[in-house]
Protein backbone atom coordinates (compact mmCIF):
# COMPACT_ATOMS: atom_id res chain seq x y z
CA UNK A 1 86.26 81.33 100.95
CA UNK A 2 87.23 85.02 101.44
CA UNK A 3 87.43 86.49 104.81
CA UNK A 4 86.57 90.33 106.09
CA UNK A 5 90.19 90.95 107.10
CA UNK A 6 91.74 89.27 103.70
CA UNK A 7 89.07 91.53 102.31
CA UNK A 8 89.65 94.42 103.13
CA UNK A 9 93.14 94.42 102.45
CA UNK A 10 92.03 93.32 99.23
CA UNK A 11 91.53 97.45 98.16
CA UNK A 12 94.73 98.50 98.94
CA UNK A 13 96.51 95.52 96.29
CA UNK A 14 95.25 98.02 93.21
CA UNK A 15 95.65 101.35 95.08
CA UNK A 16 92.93 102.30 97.12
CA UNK A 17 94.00 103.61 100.72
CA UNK A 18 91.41 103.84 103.73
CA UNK A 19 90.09 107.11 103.98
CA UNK A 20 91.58 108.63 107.25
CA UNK A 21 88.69 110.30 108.84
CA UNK A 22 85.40 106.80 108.64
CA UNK A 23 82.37 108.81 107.80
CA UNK A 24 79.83 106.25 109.26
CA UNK A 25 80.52 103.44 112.24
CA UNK A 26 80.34 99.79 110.97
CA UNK A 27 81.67 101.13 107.39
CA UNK A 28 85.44 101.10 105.82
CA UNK A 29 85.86 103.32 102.96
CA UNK A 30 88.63 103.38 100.55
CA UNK A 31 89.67 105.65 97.45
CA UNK A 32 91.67 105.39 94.90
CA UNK A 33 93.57 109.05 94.01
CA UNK A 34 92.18 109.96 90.31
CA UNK A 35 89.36 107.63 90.64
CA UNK A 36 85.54 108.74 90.94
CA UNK A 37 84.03 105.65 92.33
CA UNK A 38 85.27 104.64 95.84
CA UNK A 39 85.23 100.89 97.66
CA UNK A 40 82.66 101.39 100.65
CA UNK A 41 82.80 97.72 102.92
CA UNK A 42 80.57 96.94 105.76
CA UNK A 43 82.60 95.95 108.68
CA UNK A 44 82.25 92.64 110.14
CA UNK A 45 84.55 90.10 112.73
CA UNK A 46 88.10 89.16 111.02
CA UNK A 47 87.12 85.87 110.61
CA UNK A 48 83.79 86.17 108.66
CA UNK A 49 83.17 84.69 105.38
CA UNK A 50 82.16 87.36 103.25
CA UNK A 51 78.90 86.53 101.04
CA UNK A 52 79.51 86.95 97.27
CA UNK A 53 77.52 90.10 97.08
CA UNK A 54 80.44 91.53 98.93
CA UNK A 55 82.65 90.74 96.07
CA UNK A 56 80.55 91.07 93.08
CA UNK A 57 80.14 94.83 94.05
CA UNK A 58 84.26 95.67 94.72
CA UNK A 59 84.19 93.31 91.01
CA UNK A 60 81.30 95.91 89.47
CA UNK A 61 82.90 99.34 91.36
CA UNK A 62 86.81 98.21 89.88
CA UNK A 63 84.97 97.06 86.07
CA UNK A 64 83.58 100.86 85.90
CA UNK A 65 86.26 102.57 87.25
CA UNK A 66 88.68 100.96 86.97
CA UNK A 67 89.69 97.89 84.23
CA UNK A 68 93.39 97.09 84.96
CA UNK A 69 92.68 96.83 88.70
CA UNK A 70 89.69 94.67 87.86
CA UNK A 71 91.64 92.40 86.60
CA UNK A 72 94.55 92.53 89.34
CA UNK A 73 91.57 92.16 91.83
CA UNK A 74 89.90 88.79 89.48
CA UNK A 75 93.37 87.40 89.90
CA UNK A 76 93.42 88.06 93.03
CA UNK A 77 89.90 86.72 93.93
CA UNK A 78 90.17 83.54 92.10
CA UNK A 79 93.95 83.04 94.02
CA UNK A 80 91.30 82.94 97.14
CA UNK A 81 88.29 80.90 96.16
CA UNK A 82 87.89 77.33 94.65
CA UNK A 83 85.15 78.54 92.40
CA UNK A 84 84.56 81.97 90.26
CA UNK A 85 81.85 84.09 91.95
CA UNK A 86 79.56 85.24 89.38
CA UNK A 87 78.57 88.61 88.08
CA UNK A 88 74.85 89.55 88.27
């Protein structure tokens, strides 16, 4: 199980960094410098296990963007979880 506040940490392990100025309340966005795509995250309690959805779309946002963080974030994300989340 992967929390919200392991999670979003989770962006800044393959060099994404918050964006300074939130442009929405409830909503964490990070970028990555030379990178189109960024990682937006709803923002929920510390504590909260975060639904696989959640994790599928950092997976899908890194895979297209990004294919050497993609895998830092896979080893990551299977450090974290007793099973592999699947890819829709």
């Amino acid at each position: 199980m992967v929390t919200y506040a392991e999670l979003v940490n989770a962006p800044a392990r393959v060099g994404y960094v918050p964006e300074p100025e939130q442009p929405a309340a409830g909503y964490n966005v990070f970028r990555h410098p030379g990178r189109s795509l960024p990682i937006i995250l709803q923002a929920f309690k510390a504590g909260t296990p975060i639904r696989p959805i959640y994790l599928v779309g950092i997976r899908r946002i890194l895979a297209e963007s990004a294919p050497a963080e993609a895998a830092e974030f896979e080893s990551w994300l299977e450090s974290r979880t007793s099973r592999r989340v699947p890819v829709r």
